[in-house]
Protein backbone atom coordinates (compact mmCIF):
# COMPACT_ATOMS: atom_id res chain seq x y z
CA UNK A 1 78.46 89.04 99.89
CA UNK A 2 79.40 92.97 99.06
CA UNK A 3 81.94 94.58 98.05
CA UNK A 4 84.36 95.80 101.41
CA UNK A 5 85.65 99.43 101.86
CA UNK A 6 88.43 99.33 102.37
CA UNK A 7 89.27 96.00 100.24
CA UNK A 8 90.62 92.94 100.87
CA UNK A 9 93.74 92.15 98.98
CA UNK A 10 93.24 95.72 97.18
CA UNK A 11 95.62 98.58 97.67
CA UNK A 12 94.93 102.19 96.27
CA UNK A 13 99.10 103.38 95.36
CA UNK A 14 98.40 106.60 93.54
CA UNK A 15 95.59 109.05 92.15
CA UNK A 16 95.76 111.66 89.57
CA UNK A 17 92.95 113.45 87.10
CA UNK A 18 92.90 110.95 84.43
CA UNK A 19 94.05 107.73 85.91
CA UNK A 20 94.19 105.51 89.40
CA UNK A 21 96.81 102.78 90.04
CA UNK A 22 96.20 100.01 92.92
CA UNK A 23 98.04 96.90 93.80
CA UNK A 24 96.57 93.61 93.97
CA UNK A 25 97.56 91.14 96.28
CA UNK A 26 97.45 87.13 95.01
CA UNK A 27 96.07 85.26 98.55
CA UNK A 28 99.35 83.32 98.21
CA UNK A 29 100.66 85.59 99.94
CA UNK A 30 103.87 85.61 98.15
CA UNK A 31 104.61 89.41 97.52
CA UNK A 32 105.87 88.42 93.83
CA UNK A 33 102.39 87.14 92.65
CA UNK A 34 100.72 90.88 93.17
CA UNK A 35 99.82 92.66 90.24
CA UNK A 36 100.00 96.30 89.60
CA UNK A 37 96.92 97.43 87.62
CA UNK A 38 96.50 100.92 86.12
CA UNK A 39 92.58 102.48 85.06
CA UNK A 40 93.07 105.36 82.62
CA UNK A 41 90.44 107.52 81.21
CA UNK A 42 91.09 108.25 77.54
CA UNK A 43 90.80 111.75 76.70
CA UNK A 44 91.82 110.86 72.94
CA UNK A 45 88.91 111.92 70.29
CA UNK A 46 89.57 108.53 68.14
CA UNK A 47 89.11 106.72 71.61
CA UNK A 48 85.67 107.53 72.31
CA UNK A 49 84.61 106.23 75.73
CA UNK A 50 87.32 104.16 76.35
CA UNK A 51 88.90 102.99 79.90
CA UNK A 52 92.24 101.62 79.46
CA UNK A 53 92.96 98.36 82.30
CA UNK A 54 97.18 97.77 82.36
CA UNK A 55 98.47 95.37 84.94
CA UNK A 56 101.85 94.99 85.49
CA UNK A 57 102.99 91.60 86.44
CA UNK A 58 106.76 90.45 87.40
CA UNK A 59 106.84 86.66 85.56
CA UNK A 60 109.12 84.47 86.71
CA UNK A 61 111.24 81.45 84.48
CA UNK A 62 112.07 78.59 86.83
CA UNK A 63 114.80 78.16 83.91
CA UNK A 64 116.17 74.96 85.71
CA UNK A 65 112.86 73.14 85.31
CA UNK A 66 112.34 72.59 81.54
CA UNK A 67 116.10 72.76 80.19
CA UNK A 68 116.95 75.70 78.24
CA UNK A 69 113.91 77.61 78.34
CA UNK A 70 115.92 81.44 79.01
CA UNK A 71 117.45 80.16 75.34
CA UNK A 72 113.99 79.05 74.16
CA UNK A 73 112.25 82.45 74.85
CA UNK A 74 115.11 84.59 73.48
CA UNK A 75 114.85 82.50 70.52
CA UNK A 76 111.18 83.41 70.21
CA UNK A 77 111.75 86.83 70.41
CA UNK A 78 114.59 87.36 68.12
CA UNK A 79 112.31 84.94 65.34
CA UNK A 80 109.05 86.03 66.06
CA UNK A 81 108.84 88.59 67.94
CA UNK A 82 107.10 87.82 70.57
CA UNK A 83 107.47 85.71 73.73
CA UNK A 84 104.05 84.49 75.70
CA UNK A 85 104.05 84.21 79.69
CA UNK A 86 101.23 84.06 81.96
CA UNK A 87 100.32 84.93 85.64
CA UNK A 88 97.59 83.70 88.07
CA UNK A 89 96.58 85.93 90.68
CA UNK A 90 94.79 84.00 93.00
CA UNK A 91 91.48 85.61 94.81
CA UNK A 92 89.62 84.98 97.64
CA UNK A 93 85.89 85.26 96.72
CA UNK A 94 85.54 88.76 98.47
CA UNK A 95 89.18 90.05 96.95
CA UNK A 96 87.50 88.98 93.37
CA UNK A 97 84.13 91.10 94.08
CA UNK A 98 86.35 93.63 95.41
CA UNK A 99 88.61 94.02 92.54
CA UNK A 100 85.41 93.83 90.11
CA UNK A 101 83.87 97.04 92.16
CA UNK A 102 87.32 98.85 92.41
CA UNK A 103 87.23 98.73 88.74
CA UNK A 104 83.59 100.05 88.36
CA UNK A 105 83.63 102.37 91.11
CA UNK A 106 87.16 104.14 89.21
CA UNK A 107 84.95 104.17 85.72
CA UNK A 108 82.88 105.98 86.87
CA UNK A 109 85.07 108.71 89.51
CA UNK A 110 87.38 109.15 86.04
CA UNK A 111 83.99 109.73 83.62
CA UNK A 112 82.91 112.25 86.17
CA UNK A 113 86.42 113.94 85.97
CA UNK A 114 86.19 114.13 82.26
């Protein structure tokens, strides 16, 4: 199995000199699961050789499943400051070996840039 061009379940959404953002599509199907992921070059001196990954994920609290939870996680936040959610982003077997060249093909198009 290789990598596809152009790939499955991969979206290129914008391009500029230091940094690339696609959207990734979960095989769900349902257009909430996708994840927006961001691959920056860092031109910073204390950041030597440094790629910085960001994905951007919408979470979801199905509130009227475990009680109060909307109460729960504001309560985290205001005592400790921080709140923990997770996504899964379901992937095909090509989408995953397409996602894990879209991130090494970038690397290196945003190294040659710099």
């Amino acid at each position: 199995m290789k990598a596809q061009t152009p790939a499955k379940g991969i979206m290129l959404t914008s391009k500029w000199h230091d940094a690339v953002a696609y959207c990734i599509e979960c095989d769900c199907t349902n257009p909430d699961h996708g994840v927006d992921m961001w691959i920056e070059a860092e031109a910073d001196e204390d950041l030597h050789d440094t790629v910085t990954v960001t994905f951007y994920v919408k979470t979801t609290n199905e509130y009227w499943r475990e009680g109060y939870s909307r109460i729960k996680a504001a309560w985290d936040i205001l005592t400790k400051g921080v709140h923990t959610q997770s996504n899964t982003l379901l992937l095909s077997k090509q989408a995953a070996l397409n996602f894990a060249e879209v991130i090494k093909t970038t690397v290196k198009e945003l190294d040659a840039k710099s």
